[in-house]
PDB file of N, CA and C in Angstrom:
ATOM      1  N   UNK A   1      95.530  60.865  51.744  1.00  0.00           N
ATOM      2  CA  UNK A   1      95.304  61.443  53.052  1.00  0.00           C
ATOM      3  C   UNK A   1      93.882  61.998  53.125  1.00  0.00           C
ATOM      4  N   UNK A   2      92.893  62.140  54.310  1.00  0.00           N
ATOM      5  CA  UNK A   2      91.681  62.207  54.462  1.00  0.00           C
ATOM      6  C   UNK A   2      91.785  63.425  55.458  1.00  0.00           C
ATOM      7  N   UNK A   3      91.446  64.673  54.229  1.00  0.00           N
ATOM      8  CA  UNK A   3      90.992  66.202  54.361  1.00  0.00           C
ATOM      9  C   UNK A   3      91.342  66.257  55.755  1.00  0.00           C
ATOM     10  N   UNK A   4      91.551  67.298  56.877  1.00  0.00           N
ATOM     11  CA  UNK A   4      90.738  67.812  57.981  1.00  0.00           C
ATOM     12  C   UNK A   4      90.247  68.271  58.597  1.00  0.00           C
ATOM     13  N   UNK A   5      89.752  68.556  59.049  1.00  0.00           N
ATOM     14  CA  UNK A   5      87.777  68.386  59.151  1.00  0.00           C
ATOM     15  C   UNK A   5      87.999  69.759  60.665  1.00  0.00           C
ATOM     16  N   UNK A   6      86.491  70.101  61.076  1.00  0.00           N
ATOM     17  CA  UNK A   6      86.576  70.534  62.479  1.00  0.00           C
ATOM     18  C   UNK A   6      86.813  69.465  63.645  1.00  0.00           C
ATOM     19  N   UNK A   7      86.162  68.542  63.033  1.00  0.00           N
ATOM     20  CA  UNK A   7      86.643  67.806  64.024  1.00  0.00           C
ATOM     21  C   UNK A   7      87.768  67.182  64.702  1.00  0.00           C
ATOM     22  N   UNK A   8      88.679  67.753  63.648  1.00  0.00           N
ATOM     23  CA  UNK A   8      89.864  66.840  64.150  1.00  0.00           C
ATOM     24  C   UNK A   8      90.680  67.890  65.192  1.00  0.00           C
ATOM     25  N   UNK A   9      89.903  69.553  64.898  1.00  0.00           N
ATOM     26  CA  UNK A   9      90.483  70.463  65.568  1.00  0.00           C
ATOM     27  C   UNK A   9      90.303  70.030  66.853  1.00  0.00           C
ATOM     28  N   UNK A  10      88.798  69.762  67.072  1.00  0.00           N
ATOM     29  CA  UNK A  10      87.982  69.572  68.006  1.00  0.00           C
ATOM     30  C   UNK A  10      89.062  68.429  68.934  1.00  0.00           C
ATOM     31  N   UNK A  11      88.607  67.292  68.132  1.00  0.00           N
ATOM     32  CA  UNK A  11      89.515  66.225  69.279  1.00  0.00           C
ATOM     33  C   UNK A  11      90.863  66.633  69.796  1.00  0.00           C
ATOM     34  N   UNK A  12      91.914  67.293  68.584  1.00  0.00           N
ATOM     35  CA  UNK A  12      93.264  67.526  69.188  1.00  0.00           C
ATOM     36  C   UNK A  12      93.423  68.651  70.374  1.00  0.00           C
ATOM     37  N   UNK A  13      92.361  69.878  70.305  1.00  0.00           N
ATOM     38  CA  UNK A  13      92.090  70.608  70.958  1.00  0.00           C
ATOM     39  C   UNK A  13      92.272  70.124  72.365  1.00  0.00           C
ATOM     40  N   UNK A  14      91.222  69.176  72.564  1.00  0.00           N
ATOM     41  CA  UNK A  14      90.048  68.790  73.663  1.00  0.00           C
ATOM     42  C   UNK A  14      91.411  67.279  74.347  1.00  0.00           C
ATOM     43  N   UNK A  15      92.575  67.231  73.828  1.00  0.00           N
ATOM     44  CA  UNK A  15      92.925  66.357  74.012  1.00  0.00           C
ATOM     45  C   UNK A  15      94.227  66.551  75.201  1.00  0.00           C
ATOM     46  N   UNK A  16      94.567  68.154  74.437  1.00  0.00           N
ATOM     47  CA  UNK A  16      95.346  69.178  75.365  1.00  0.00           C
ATOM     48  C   UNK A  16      95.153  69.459  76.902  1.00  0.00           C
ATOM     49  N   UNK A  17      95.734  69.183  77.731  1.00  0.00           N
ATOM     50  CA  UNK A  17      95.631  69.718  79.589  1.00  0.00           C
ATOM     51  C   UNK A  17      94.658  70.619  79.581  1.00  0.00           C
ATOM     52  N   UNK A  18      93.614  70.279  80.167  1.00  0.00           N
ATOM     53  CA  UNK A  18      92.740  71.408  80.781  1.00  0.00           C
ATOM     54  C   UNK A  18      91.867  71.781  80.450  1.00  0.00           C
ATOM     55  N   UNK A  19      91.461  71.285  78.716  1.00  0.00           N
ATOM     56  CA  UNK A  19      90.829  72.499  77.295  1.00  0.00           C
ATOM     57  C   UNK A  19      89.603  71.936  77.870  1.00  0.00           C
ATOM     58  N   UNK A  20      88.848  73.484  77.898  1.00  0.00           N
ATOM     59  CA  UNK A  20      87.347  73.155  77.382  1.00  0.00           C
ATOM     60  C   UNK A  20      86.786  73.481  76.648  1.00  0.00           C
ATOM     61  N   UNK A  21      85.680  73.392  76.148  1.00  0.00           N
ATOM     62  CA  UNK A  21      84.897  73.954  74.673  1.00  0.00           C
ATOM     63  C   UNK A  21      84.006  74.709  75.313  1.00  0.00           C
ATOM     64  N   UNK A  22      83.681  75.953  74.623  1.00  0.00           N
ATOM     65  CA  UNK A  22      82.407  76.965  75.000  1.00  0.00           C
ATOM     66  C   UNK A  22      82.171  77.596  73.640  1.00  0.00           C
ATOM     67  N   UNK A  23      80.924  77.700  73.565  1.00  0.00           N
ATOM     68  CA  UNK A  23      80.148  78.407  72.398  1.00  0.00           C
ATOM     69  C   UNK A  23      80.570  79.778  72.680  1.00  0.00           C
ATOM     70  N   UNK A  24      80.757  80.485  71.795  1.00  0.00           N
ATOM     71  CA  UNK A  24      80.750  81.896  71.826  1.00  0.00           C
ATOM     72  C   UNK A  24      80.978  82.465  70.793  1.00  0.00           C
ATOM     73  N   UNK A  25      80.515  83.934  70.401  1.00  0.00           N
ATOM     74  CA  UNK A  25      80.125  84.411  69.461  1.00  0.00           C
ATOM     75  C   UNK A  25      79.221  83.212  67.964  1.00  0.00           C
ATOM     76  N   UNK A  26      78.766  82.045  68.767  1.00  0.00           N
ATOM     77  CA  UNK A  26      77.955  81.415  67.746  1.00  0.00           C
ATOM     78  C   UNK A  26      78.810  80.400  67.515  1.00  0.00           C
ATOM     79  N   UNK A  27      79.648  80.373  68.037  1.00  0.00           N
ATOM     80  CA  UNK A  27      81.064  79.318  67.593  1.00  0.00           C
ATOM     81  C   UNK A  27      82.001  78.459  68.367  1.00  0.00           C
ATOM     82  N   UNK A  28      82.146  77.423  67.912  1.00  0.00           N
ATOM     83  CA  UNK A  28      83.591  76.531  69.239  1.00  0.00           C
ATOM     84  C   UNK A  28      84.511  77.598  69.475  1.00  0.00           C
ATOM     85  N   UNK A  29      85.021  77.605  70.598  1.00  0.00           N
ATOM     86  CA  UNK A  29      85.950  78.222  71.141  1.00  0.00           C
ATOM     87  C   UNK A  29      86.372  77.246  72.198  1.00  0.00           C
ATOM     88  N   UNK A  30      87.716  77.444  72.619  1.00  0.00           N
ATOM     89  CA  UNK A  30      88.657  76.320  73.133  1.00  0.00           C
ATOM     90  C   UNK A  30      89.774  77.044  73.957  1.00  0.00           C
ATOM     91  N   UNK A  31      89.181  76.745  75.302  1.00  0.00           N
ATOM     92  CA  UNK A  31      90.169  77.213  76.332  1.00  0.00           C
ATOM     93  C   UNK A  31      90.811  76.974  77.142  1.00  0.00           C
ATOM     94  N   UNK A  32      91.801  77.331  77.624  1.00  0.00           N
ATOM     95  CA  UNK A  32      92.740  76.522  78.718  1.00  0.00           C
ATOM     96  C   UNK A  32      92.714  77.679  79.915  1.00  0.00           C
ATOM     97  N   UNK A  33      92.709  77.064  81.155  1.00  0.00           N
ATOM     98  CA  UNK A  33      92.178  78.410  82.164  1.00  0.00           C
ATOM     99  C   UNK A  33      91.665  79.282  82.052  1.00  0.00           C
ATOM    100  N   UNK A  34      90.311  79.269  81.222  1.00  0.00           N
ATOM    101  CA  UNK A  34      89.336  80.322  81.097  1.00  0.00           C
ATOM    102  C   UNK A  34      90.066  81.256  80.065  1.00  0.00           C
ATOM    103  N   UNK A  35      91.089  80.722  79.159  1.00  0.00           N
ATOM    104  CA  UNK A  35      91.748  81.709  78.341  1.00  0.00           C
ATOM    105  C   UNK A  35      92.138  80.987  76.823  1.00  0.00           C
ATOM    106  N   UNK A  36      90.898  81.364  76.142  1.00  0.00           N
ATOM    107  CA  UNK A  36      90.675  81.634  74.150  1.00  0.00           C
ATOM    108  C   UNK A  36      92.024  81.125  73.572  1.00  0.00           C
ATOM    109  N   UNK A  37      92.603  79.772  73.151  1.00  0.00           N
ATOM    110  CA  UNK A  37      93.426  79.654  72.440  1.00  0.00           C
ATOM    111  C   UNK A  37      93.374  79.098  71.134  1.00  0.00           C
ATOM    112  N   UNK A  38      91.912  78.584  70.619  1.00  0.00           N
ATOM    113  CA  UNK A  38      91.292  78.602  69.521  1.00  0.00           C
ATOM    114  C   UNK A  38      90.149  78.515  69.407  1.00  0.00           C
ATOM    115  N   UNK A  39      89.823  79.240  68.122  1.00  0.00           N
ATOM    116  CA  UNK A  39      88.429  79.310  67.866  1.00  0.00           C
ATOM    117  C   UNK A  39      87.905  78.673  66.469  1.00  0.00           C
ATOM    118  N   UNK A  40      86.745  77.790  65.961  1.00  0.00           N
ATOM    119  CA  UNK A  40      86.487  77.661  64.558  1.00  0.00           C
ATOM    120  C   UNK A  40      85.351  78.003  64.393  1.00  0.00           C
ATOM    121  N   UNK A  41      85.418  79.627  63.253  1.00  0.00           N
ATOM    122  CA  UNK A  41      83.883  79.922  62.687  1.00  0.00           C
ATOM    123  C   UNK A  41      83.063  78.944  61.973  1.00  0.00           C
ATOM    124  N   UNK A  42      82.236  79.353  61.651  1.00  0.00           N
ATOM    125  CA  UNK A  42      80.839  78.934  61.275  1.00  0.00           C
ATOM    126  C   UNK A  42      81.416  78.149  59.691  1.00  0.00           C
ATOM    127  N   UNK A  43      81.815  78.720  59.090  1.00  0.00           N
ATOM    128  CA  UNK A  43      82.268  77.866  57.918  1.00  0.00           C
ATOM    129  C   UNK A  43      83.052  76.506  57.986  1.00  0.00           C
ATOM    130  N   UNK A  44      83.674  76.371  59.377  1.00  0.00           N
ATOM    131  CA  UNK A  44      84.369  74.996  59.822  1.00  0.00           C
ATOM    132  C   UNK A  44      85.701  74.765  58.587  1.00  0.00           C
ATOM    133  N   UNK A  45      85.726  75.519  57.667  1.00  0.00           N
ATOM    134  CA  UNK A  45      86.839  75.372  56.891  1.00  0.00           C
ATOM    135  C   UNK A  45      88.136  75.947  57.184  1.00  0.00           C
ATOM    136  N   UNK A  46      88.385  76.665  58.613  1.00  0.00           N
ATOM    137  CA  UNK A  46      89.406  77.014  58.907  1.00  0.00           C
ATOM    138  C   UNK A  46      89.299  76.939  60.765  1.00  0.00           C
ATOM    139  N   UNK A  47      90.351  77.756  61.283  1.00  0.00           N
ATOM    140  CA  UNK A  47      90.297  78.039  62.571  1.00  0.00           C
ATOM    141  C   UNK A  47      91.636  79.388  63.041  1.00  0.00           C
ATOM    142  N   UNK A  48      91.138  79.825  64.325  1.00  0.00           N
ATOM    143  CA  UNK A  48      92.126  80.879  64.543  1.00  0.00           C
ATOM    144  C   UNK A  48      92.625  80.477  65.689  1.00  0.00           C
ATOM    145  N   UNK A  49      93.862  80.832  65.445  1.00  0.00           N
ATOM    146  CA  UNK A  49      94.758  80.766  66.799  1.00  0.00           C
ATOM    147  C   UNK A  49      95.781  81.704  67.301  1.00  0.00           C
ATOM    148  N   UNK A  50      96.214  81.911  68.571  1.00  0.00           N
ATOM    149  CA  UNK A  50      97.064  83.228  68.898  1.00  0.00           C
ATOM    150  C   UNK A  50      97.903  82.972  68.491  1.00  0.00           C
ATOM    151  N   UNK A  51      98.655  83.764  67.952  1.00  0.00           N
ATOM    152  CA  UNK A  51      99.883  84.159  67.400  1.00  0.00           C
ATOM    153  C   UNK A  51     100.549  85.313  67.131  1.00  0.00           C
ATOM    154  N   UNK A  52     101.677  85.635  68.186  1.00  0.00           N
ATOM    155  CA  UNK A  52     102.662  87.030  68.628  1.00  0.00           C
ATOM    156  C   UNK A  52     102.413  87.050  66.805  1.00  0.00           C
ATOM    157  N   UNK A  53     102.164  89.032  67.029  1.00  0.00           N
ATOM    158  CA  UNK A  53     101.917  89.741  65.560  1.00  0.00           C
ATOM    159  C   UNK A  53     103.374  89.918  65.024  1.00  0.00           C
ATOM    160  N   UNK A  54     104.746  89.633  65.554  1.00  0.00           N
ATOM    161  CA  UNK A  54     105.789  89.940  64.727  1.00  0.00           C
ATOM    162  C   UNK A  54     105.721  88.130  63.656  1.00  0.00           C
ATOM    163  N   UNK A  55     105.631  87.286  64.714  1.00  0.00           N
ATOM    164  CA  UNK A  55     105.320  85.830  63.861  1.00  0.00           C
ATOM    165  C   UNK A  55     104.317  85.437  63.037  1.00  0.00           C
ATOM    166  N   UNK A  56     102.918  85.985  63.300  1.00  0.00           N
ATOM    167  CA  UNK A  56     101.839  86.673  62.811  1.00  0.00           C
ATOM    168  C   UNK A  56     102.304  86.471  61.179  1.00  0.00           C
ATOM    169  N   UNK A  57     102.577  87.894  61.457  1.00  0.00           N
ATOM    170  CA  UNK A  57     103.055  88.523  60.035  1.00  0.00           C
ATOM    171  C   UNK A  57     104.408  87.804  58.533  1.00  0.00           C
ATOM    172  N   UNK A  58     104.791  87.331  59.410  1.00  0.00           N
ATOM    173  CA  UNK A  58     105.886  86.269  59.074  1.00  0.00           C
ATOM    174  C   UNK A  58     105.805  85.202  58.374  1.00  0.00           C
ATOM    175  N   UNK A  59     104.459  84.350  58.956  1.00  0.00           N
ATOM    176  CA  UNK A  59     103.989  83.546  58.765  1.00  0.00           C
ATOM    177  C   UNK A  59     102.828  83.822  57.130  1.00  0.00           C
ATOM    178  N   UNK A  60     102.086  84.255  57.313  1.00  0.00           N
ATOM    179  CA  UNK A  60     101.198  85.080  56.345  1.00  0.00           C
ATOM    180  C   UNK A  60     102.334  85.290  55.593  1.00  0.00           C
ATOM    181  N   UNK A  61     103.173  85.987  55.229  1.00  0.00           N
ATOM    182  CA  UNK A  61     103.693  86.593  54.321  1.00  0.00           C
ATOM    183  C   UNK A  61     105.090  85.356  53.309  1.00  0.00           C
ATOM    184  N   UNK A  62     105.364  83.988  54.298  1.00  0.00           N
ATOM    185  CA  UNK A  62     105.570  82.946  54.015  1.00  0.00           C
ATOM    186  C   UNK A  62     104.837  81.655  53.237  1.00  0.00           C
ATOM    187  N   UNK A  63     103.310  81.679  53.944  1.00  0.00           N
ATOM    188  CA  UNK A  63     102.651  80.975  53.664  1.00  0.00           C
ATOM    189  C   UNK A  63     101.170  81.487  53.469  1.00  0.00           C
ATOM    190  N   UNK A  64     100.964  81.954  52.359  1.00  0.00           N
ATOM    191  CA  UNK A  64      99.581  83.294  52.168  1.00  0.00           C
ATOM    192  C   UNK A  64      98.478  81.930  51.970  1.00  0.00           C
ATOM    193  N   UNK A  65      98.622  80.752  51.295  1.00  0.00           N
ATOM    194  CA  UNK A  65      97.424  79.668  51.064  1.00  0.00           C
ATOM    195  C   UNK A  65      97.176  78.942  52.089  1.00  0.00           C
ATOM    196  N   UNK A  66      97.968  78.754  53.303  1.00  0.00           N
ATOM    197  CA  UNK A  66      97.503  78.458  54.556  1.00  0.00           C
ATOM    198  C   UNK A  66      97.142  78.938  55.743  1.00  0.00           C
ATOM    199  N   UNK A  67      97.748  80.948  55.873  1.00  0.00           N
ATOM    200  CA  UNK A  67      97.453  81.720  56.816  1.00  0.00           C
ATOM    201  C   UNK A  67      96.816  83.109  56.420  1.00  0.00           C
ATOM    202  N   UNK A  68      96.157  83.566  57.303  1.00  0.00           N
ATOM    203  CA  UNK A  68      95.959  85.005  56.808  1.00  0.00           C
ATOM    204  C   UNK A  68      94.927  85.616  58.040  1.00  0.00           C
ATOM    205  N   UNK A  69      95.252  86.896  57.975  1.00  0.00           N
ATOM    206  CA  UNK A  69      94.281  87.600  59.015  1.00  0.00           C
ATOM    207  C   UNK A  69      93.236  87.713  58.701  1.00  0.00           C
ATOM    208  N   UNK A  70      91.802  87.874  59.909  1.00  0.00           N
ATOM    209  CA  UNK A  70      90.549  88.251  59.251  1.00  0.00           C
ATOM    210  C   UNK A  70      90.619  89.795  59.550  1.00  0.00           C
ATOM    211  N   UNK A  71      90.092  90.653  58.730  1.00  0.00           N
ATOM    212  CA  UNK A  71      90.042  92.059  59.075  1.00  0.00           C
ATOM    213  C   UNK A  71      89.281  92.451  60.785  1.00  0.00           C
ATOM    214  N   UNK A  72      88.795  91.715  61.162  1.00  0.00           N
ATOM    215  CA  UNK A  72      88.934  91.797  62.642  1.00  0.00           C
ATOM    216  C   UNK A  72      89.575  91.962  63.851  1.00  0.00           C
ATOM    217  N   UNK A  73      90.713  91.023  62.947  1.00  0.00           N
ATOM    218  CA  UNK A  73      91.726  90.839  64.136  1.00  0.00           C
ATOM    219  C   UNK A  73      92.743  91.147  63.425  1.00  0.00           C
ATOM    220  N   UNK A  74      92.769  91.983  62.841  1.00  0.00           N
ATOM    221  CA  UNK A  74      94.408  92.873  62.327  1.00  0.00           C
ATOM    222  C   UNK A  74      95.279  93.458  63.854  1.00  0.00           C
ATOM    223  N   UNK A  75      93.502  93.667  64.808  1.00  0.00           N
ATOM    224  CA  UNK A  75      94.776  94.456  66.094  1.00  0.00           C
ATOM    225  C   UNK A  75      94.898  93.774  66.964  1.00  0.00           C
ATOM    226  N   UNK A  76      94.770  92.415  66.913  1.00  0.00           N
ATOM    227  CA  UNK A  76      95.371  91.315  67.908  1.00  0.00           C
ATOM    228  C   UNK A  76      95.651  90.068  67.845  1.00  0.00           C
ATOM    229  N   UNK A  77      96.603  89.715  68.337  1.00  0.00           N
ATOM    230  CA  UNK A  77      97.716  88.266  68.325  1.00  0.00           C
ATOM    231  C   UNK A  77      96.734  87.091  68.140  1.00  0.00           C
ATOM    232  N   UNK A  78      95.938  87.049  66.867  1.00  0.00           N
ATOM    233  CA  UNK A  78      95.436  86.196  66.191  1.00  0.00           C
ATOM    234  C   UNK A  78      95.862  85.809  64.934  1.00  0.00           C
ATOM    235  N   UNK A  79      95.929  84.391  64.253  1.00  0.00           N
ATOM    236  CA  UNK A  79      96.042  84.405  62.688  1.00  0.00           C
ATOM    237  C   UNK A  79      94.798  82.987  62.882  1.00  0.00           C
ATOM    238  N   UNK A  80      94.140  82.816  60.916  1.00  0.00           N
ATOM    239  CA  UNK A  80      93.667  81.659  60.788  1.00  0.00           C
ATOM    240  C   UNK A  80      94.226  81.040  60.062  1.00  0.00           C
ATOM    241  N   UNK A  81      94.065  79.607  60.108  1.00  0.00           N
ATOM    242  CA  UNK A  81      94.768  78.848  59.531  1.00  0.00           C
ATOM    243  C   UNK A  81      93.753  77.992  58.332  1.00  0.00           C
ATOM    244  N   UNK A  82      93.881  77.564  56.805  1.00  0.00           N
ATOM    245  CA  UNK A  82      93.096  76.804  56.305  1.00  0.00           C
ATOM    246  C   UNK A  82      93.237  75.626  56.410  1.00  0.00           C
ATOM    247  N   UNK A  83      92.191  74.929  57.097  1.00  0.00           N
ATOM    248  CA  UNK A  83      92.289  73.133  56.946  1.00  0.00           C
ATOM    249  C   UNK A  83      93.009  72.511  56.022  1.00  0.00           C
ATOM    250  N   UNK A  84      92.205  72.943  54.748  1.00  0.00           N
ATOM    251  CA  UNK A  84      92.996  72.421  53.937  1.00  0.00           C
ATOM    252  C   UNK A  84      94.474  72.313  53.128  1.00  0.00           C
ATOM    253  N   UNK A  85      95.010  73.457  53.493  1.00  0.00           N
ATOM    254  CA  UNK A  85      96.233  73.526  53.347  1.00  0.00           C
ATOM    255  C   UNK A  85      96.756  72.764  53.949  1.00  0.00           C
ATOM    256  N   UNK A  86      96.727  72.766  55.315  1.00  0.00           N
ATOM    257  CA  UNK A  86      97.944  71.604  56.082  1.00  0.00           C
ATOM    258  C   UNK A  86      97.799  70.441  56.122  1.00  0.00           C
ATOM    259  N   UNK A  87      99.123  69.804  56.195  1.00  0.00           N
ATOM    260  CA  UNK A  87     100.192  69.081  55.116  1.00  0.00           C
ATOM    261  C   UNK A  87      99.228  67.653  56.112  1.00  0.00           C
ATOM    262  N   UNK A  88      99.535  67.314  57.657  1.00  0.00           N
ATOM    263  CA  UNK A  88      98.547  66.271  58.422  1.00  0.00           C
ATOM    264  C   UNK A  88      97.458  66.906  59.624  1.00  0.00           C
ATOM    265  N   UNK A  89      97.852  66.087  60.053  1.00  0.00           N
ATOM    266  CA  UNK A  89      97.394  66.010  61.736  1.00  0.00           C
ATOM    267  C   UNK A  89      98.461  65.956  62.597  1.00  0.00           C
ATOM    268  N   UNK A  90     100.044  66.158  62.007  1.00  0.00           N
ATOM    269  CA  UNK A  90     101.043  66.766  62.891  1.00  0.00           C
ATOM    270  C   UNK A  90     101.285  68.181  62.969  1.00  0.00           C
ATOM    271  N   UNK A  91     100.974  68.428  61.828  1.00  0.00           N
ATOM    272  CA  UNK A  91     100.964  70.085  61.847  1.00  0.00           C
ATOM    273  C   UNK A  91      99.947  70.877  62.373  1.00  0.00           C
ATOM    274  N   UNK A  92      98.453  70.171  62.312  1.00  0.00           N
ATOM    275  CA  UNK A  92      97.713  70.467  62.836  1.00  0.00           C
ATOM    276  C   UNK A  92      97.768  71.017  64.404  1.00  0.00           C
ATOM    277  N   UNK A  93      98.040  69.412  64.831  1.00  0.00           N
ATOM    278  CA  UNK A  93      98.934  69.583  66.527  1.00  0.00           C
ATOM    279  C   UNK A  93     100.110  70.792  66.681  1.00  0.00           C
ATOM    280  N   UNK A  94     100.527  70.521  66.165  1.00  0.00           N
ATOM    281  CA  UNK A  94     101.715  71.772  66.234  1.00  0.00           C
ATOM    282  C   UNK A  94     100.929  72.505  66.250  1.00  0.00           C
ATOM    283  N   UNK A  95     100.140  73.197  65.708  1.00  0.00           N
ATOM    284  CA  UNK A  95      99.830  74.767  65.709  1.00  0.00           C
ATOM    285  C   UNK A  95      98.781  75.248  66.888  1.00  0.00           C
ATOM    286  N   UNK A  96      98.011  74.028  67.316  1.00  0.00           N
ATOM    287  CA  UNK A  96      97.239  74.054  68.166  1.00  0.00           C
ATOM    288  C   UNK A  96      97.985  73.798  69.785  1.00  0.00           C
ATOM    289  N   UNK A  97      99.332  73.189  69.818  1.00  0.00           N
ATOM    290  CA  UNK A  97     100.098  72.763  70.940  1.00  0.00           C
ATOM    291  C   UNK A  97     100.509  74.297  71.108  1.00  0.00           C
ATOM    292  N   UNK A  98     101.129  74.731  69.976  1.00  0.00           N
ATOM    293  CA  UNK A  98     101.892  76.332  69.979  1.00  0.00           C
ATOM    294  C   UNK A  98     100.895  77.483  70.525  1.00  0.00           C
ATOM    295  N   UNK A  99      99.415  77.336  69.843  1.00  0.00           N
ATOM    296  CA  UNK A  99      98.549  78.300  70.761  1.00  0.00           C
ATOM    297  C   UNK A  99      98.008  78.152  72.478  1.00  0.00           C
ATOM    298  N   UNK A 100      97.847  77.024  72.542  1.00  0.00           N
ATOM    299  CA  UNK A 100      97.647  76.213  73.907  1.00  0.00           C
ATOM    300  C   UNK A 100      98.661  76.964  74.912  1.00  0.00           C
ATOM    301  N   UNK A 101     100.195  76.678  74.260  1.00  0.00           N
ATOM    302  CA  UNK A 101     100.974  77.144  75.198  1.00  0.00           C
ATOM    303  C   UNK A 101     101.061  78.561  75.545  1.00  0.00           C
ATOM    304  N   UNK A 102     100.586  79.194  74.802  1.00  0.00           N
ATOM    305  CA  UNK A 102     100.566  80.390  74.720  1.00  0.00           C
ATOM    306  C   UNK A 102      99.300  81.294  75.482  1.00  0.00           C
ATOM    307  N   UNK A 103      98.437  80.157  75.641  1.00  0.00           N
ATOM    308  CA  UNK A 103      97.436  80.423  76.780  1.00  0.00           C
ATOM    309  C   UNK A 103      97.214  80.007  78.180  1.00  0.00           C
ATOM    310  N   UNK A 104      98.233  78.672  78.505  1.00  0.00           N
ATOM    311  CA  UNK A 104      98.062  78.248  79.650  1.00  0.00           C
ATOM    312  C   UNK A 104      99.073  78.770  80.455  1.00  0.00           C
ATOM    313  N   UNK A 105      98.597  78.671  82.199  1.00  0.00           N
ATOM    314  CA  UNK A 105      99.264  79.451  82.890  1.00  0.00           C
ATOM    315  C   UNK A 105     100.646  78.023  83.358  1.00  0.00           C
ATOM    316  N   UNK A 106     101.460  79.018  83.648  1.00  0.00           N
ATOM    317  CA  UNK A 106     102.538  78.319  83.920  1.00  0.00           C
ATOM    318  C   UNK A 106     103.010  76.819  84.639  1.00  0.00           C
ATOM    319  N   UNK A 107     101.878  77.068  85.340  1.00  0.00           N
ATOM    320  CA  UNK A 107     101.857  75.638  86.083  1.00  0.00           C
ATOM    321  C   UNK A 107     101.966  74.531  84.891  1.00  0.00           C
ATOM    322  N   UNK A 108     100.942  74.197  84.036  1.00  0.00           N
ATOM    323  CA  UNK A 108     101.008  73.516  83.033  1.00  0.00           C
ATOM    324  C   UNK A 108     101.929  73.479  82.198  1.00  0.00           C
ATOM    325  N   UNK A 109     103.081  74.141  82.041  1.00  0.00           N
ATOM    326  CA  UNK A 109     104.109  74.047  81.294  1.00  0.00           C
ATOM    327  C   UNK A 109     105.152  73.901  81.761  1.00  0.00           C
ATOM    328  N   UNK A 110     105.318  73.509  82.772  1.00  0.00           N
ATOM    329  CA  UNK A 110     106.380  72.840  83.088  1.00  0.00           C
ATOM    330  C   UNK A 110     106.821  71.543  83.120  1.00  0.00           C
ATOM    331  N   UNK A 111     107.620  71.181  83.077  1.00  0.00           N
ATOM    332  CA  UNK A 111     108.115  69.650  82.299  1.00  0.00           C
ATOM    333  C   UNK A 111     107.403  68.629  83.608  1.00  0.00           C
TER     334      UNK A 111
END
């Protein structure tokens, strides 16, 4: 299997209803109605995405080599995820479909 990359954040991101890309704080950021549902720092070896802090925590404490908070965002419904840990590019999607939804307004989620 062949690593993945920012880019693959990038395309699955960008592939989602609506997403656009904007630089900010120096970095991709990826939004759906003007609203942050992932971001990848400068190292490109990971990315963050929203995630309710009771699942948050859950998650991290399940899977510590693929998730973890940055001391930044201990006080909000963020976790990052390491590229390299996950398993394809289905899980990838998954986690990026799960933040997406979690940012777009309702219209878009309906069947």
């Amino acid at each position: 299997m062949t690593p993945l990359t920012s880019d693959d954040v990038r395309t699955i991101a960008l592939a989602l209803p609506e997403t656009t890309e904007k630089v900010a704080w120096s970095m991709p950021t990826f939004r759906v109605a003007g609203k942050m549902f992932v971001t990848v720092p400068d190292d490109e070896t990971s990315f963050a995405v929203r995630c309710p802090k009771v699942e948050r925590d859950e998650l991290v404490l399940a899977e510590p080599a693929k998730f973890w908070v940055a001391a930044h965002e201990a006080g909000s419904a963020w976790v990052r995820v390491r590229l390299a840990a996950l398993d394809d590019a289905d899980e990838l999607r998954d986690i990026l479909t799960d933040s997406w939804r979690q940012a777009a307004p309702p219209r878009l989620l309906e069947p």
